[in-house]
N, C-alpha and C. Protein backbone atom coordinates (compact mmCIF):
# COMPACT_ATOMS: atom_id res chain seq x y z
N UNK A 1 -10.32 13.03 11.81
CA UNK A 1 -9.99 13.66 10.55
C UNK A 1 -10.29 12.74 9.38
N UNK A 2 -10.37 11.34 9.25
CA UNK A 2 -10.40 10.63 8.68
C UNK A 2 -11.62 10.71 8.02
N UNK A 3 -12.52 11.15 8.50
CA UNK A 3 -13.92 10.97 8.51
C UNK A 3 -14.41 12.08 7.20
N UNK A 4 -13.38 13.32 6.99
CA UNK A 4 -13.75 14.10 6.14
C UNK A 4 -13.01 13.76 5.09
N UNK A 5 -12.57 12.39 4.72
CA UNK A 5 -12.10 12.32 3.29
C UNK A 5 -12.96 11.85 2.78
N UNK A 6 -13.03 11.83 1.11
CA UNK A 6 -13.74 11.32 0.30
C UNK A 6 -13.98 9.49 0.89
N UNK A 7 -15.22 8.46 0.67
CA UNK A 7 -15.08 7.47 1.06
C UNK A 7 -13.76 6.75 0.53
N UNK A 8 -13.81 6.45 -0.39
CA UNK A 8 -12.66 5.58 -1.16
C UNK A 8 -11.25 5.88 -0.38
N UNK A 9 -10.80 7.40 -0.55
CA UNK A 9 -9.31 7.61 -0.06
C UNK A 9 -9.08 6.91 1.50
N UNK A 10 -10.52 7.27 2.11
CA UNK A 10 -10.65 7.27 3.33
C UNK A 10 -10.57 5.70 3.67
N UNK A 11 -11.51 4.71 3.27
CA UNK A 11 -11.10 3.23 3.19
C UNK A 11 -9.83 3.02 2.60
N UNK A 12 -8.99 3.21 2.17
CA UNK A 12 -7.49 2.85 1.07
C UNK A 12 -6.74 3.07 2.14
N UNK A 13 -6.54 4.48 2.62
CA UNK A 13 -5.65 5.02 3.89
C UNK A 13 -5.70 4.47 5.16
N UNK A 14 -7.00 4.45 5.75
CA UNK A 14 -7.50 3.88 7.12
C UNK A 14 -7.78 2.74 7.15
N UNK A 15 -7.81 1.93 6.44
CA UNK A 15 -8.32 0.31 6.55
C UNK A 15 -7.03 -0.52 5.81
N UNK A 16 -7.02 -0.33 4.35
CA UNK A 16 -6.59 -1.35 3.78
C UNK A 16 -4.93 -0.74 3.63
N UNK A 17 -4.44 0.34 3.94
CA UNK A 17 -2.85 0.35 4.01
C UNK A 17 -2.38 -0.01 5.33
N UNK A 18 -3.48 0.50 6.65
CA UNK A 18 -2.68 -0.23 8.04
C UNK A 18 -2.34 -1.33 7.93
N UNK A 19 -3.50 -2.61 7.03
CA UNK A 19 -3.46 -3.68 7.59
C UNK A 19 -2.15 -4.16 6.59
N UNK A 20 -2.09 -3.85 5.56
CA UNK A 20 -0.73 -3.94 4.76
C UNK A 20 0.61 -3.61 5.07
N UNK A 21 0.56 -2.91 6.04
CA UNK A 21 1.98 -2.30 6.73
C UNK A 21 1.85 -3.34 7.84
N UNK A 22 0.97 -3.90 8.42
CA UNK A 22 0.77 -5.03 9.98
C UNK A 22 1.61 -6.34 8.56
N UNK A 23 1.09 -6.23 7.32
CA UNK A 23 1.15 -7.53 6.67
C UNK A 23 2.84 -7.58 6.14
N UNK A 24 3.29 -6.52 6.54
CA UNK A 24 4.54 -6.55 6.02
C UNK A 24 5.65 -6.59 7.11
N UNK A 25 4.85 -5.63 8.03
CA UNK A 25 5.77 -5.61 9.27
C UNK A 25 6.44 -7.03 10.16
N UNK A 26 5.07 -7.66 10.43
CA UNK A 26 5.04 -9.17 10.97
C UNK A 26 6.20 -10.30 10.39
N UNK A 27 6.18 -10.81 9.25
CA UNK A 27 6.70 -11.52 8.40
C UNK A 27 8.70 -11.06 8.39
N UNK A 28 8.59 -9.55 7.91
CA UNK A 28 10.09 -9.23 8.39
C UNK A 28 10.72 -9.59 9.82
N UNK A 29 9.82 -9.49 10.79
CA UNK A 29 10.12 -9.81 12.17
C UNK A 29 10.48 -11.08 12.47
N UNK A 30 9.14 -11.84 12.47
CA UNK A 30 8.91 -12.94 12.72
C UNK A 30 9.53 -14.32 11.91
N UNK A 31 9.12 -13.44 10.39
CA UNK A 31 9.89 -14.74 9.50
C UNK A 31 10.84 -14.45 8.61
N UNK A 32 12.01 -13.82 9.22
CA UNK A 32 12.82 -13.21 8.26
C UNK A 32 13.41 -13.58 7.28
N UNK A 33 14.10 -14.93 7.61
CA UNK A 33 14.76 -16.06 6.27
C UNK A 33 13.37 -16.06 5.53
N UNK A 34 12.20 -15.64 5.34
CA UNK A 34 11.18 -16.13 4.00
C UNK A 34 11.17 -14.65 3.90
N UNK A 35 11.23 -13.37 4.70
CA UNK A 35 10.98 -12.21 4.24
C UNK A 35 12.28 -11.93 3.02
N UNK A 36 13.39 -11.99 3.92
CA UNK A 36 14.45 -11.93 2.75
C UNK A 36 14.27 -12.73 1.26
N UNK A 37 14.01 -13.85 1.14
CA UNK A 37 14.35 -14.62 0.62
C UNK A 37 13.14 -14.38 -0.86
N UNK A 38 12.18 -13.88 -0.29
CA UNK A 38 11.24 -13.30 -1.08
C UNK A 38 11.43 -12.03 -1.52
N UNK A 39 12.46 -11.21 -1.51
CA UNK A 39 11.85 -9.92 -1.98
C UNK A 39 12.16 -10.00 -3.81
N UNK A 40 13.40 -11.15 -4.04
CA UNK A 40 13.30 -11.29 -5.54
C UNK A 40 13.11 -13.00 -5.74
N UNK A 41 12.14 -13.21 -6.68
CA UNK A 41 11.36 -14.43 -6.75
C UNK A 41 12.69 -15.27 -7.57
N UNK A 42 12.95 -16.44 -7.00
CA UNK A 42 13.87 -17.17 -7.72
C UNK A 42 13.28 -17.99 -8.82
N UNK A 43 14.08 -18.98 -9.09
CA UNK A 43 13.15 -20.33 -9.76
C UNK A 43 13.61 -21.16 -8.79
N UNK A 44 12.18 -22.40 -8.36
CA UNK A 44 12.76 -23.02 -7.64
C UNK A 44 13.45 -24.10 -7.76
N UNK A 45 14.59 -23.96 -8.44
CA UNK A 45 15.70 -25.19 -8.71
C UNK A 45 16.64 -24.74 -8.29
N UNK A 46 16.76 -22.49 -8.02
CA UNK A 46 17.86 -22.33 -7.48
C UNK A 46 18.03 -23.12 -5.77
N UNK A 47 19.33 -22.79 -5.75
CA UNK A 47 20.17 -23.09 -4.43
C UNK A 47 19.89 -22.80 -3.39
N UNK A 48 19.44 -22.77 -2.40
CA UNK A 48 19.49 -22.15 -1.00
C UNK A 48 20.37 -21.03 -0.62
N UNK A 49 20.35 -19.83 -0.39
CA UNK A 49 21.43 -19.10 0.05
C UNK A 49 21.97 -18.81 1.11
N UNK A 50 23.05 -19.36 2.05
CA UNK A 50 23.01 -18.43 3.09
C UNK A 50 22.84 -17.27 3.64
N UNK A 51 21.93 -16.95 4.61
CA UNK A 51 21.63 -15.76 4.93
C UNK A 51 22.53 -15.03 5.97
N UNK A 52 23.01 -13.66 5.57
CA UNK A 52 23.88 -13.25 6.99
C UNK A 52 23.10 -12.43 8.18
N UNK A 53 23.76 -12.38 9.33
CA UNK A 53 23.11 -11.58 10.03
C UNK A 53 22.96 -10.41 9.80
N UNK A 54 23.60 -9.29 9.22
CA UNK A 54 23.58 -8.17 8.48
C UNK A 54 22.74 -8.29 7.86
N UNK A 55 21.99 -9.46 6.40
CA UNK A 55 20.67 -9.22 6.15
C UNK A 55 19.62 -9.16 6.79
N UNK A 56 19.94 -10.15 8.37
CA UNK A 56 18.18 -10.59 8.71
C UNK A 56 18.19 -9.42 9.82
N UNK A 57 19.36 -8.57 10.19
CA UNK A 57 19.01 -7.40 10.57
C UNK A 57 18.53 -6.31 10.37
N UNK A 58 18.65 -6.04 8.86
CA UNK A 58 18.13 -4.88 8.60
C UNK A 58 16.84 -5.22 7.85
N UNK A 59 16.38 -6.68 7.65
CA UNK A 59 15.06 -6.97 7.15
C UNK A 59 14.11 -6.76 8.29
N UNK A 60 14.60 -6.75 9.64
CA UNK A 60 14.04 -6.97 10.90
C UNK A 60 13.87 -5.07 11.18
N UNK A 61 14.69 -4.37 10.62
CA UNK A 61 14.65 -2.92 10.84
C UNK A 61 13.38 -2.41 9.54
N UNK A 62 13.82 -3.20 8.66
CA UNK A 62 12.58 -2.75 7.78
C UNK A 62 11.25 -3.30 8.42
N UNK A 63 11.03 -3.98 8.78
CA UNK A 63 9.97 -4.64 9.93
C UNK A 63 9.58 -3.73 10.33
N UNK A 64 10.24 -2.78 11.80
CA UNK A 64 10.08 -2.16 12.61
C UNK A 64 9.66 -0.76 11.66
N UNK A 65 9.91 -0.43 10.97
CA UNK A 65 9.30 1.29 10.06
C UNK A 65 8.48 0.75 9.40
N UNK A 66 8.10 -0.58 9.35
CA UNK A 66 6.44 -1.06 8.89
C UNK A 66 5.41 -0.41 10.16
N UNK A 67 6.34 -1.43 11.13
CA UNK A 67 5.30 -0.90 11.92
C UNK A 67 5.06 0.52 12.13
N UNK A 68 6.38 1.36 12.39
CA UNK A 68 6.20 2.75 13.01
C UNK A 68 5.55 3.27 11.82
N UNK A 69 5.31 3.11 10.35
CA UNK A 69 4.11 3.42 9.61
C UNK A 69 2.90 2.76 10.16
N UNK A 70 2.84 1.95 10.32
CA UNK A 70 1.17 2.02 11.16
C UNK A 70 0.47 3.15 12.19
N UNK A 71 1.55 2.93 12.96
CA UNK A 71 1.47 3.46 14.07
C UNK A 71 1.31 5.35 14.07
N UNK A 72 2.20 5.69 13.13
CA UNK A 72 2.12 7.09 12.44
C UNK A 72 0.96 7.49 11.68
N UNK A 73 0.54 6.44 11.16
CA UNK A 73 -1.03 6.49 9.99
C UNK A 73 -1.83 6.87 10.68
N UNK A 74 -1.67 5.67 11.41
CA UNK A 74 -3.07 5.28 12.48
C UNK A 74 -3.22 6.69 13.47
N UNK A 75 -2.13 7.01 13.76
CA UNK A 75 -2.48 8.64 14.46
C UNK A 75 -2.86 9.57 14.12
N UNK A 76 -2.10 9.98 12.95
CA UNK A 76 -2.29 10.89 11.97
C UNK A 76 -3.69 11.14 11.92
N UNK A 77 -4.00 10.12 10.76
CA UNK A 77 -5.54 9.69 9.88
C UNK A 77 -6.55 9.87 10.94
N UNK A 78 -6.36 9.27 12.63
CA UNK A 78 -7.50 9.25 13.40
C UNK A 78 -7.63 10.18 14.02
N UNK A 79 -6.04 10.96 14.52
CA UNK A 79 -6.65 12.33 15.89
C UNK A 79 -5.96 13.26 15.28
N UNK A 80 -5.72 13.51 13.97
CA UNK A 80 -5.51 15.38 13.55
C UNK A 80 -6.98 15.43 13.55
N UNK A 81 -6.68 17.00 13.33
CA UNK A 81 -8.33 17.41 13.48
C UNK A 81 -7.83 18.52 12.09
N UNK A 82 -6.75 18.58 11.91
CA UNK A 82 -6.24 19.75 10.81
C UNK A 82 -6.07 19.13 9.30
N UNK A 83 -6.94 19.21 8.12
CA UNK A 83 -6.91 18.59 6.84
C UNK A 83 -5.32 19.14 6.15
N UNK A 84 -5.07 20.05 6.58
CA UNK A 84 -3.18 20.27 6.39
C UNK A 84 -2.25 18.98 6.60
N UNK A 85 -2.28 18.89 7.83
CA UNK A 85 -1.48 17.77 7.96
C UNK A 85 -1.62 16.28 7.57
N UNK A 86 -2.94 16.08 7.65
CA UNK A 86 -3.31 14.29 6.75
C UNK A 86 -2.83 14.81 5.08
N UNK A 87 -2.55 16.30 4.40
CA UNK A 87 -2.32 16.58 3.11
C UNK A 87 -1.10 16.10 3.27
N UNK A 88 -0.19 17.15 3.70
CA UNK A 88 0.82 16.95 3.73
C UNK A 88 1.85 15.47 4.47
N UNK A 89 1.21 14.83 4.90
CA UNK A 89 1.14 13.63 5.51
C UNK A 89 1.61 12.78 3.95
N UNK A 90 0.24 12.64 3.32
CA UNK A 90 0.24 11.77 2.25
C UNK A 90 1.24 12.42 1.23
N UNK A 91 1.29 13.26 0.95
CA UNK A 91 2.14 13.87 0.00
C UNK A 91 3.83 13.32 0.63
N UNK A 92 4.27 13.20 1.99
CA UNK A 92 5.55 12.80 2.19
C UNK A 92 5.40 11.08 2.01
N UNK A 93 3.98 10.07 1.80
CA UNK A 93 4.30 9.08 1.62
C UNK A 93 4.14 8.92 0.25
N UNK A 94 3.59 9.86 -0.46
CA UNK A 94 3.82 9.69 -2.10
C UNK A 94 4.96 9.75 -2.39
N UNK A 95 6.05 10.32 -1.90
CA UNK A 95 7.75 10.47 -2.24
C UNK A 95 7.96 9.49 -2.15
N UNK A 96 8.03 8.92 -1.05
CA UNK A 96 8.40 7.17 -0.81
C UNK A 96 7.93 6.32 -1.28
N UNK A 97 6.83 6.05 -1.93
CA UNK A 97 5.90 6.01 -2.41
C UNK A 97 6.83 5.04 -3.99
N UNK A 98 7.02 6.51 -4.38
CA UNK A 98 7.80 6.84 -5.44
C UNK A 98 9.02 6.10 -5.53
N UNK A 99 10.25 6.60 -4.67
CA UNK A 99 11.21 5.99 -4.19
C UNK A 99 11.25 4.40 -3.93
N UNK A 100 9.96 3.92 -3.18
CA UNK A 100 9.93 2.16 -2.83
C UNK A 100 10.09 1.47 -4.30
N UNK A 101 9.26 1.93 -4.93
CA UNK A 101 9.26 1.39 -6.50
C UNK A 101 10.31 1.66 -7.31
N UNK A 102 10.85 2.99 -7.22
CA UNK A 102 12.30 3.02 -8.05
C UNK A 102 13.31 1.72 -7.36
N UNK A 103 13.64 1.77 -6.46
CA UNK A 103 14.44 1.26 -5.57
C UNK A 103 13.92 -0.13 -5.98
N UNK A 104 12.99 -0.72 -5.79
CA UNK A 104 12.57 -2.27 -5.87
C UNK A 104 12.62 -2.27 -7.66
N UNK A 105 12.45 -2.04 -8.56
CA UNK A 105 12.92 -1.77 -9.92
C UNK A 105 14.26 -2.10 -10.03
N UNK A 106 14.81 -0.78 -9.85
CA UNK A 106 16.58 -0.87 -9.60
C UNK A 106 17.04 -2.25 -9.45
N UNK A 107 16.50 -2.60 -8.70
CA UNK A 107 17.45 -3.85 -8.06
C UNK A 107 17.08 -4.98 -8.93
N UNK A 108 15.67 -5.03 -9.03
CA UNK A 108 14.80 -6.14 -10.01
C UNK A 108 16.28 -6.22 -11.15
N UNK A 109 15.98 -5.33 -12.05
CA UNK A 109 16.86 -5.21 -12.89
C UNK A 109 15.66 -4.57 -14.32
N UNK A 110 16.12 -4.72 -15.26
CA UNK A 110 14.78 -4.31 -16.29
C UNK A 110 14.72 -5.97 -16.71
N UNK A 111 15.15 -6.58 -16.86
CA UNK A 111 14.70 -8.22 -17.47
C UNK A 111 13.76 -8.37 -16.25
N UNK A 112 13.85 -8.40 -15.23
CA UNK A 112 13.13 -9.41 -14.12
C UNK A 112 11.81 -8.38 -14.06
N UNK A 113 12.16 -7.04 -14.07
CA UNK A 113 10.77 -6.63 -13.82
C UNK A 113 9.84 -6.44 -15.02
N UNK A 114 10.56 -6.57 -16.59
CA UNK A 114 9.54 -6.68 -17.84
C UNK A 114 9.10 -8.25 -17.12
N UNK A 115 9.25 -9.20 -16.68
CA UNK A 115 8.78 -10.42 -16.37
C UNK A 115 8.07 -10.73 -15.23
N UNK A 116 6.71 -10.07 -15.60
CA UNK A 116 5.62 -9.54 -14.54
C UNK A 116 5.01 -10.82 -14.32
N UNK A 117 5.10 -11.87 -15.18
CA UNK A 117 4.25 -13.10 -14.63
C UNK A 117 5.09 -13.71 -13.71
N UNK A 118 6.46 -13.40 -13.79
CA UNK A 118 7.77 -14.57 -12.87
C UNK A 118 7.20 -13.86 -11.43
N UNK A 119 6.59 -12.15 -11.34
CA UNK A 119 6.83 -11.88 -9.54
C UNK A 119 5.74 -12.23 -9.04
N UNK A 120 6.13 -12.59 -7.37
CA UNK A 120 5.94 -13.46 -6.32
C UNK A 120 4.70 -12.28 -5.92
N UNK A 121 4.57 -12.46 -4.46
CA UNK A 121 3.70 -12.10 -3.64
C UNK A 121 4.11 -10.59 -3.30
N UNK A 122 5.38 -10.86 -2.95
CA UNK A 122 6.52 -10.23 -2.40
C UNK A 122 6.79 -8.86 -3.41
N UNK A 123 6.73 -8.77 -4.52
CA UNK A 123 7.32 -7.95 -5.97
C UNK A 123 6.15 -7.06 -6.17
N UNK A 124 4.66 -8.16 -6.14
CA UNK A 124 3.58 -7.30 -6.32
C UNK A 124 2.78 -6.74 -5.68
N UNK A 125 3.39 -6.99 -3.68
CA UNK A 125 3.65 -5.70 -2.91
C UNK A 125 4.31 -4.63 -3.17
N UNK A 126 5.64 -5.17 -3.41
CA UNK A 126 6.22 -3.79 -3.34
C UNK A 126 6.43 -2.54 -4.70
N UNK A 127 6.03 -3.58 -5.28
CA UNK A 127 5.94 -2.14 -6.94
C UNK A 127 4.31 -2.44 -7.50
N UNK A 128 3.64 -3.04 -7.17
CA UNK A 128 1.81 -2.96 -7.66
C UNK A 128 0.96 -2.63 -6.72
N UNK A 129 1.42 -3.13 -5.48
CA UNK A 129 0.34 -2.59 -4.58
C UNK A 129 0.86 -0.97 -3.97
N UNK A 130 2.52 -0.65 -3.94
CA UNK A 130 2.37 0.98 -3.50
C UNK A 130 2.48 1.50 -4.77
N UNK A 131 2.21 1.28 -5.99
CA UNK A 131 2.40 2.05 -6.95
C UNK A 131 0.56 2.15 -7.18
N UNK A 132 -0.05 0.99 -6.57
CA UNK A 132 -1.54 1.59 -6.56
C UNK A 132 -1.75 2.89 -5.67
N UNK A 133 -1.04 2.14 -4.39
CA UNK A 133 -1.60 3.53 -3.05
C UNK A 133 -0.87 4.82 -3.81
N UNK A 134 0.21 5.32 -4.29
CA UNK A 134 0.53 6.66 -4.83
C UNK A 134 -0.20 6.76 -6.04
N UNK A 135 -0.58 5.90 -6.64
CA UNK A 135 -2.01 6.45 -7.57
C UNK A 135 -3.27 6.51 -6.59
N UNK A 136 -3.82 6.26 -5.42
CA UNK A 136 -4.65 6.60 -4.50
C UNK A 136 -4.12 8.06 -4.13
N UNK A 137 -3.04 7.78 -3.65
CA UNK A 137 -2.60 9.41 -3.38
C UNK A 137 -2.78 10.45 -3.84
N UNK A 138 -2.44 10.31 -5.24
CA UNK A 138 -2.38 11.44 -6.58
C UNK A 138 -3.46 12.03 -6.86
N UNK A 139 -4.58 11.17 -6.97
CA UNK A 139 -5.88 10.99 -7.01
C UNK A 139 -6.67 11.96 -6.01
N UNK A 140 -6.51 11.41 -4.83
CA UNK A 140 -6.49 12.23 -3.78
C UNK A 140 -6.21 13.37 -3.95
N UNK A 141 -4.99 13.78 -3.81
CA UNK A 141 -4.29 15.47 -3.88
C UNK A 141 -4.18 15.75 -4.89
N UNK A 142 -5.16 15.66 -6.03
CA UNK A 142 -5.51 16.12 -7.06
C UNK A 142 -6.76 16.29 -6.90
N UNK A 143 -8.03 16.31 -6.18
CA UNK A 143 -9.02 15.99 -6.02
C UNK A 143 -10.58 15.41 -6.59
N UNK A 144 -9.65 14.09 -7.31
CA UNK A 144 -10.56 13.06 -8.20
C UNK A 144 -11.70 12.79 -7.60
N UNK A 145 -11.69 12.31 -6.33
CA UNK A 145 -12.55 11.92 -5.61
C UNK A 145 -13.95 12.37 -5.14
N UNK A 146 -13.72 13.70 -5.65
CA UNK A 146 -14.47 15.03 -5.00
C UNK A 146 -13.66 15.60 -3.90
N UNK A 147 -14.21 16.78 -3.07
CA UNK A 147 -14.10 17.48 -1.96
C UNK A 147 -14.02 16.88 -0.90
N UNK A 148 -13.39 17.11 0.36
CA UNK A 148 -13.35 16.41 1.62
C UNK A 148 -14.31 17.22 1.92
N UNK A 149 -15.12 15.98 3.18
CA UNK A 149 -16.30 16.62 3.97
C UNK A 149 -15.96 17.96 4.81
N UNK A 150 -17.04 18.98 4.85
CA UNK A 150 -17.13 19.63 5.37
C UNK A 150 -16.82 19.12 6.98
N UNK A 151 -16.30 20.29 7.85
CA UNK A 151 -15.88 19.52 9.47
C UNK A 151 -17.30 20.00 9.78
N UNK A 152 -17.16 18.63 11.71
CA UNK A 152 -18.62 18.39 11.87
C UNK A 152 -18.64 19.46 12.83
N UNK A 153 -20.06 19.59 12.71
CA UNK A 153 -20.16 21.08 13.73
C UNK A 153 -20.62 20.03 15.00
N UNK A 154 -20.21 20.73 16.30
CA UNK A 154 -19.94 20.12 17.35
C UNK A 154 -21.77 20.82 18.41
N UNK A 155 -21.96 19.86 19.15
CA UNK A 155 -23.15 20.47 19.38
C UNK A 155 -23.24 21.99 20.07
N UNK A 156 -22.61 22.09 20.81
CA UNK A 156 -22.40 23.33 21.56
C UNK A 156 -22.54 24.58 20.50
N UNK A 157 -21.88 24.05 19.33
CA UNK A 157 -21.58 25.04 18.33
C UNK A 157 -23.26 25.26 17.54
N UNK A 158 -23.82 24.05 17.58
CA UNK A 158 -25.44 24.25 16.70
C UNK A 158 -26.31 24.81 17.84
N UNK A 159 -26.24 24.92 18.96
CA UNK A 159 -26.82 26.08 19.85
C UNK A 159 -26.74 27.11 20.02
N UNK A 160 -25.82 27.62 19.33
CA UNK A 160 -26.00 29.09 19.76
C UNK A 160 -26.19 29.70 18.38
């Protein structure tokens, strides 16, 4: 299915958001005291904080729906064969989409997030790079891009 999107949507969706959900997923797992510890950029003169297990658990659960977004993409995008469902697909990650950035805002506060040069790696994942992909989205299901490819006719089907 992947194959009948416009190029651009089609590279954004299938290439460069899996590997961003692998890039987010990993790090919550694996390195959770730096996943936590990054999602709001300190100065570094602050303090060390103790971390509880209640945080590095549910940073470790946000981990895991990184991955099960891969894993959901990666199915989706490669074996529907129905342009309905990769629509409606993207349209339920434009909500969230939506939501990741309110939510990472919210918390920022409005001082920390007017102070776009202070965020980390971490900040301009989570409100610049999905506030790009739901402008990929929009774009998309608005149809900026042009038309999705026509489906491929299968040989059996050009014989007769």
């Amino acid at each position: 299915m992947a194959s009948r999107l416009p190029t651009i949507p089609r590279v954004v969706f299938t290439v460069v958001e899996p590997i961003s959900l692998i890039g987010g997923c990993v790090p919550a797992l694996f390195a959770t005291n730096w996943f936590i510890r990054e999602q709001i950029a300190e100065a570094p003169s602050a303090p060390a904080v103790a971390l509880s297990d209640q945080a590095r658990i549910v940073a470790q659960q946000l981990g895991n729906a990184y991955g099960l977004l891969f894993m959901v993409g990666v199915a989706v995008l490669y074996t529907s064969t129905e342009l309905k469902v990769v629509r409606n697909y993207l349209v339920a990650l434009l909500i969230a989409d939506i939501s990741h950035v309110g939510l990472t805002i919210a918390a920022l506060g409005p001082d920390r997030f007017a102070e776009v040069r202070e965020w980390n790696a971490m900040t301009w994942g989570n409100v610049g790079f999905t506030a790009f992909l739901a402008l990929m989205r929009t774009s998309y299901l608005l149809g900026l891009f042009g038309p999705d490819k026509p489906p491929a006719i299968s040989t059996s089907e050009k014989r007769k």
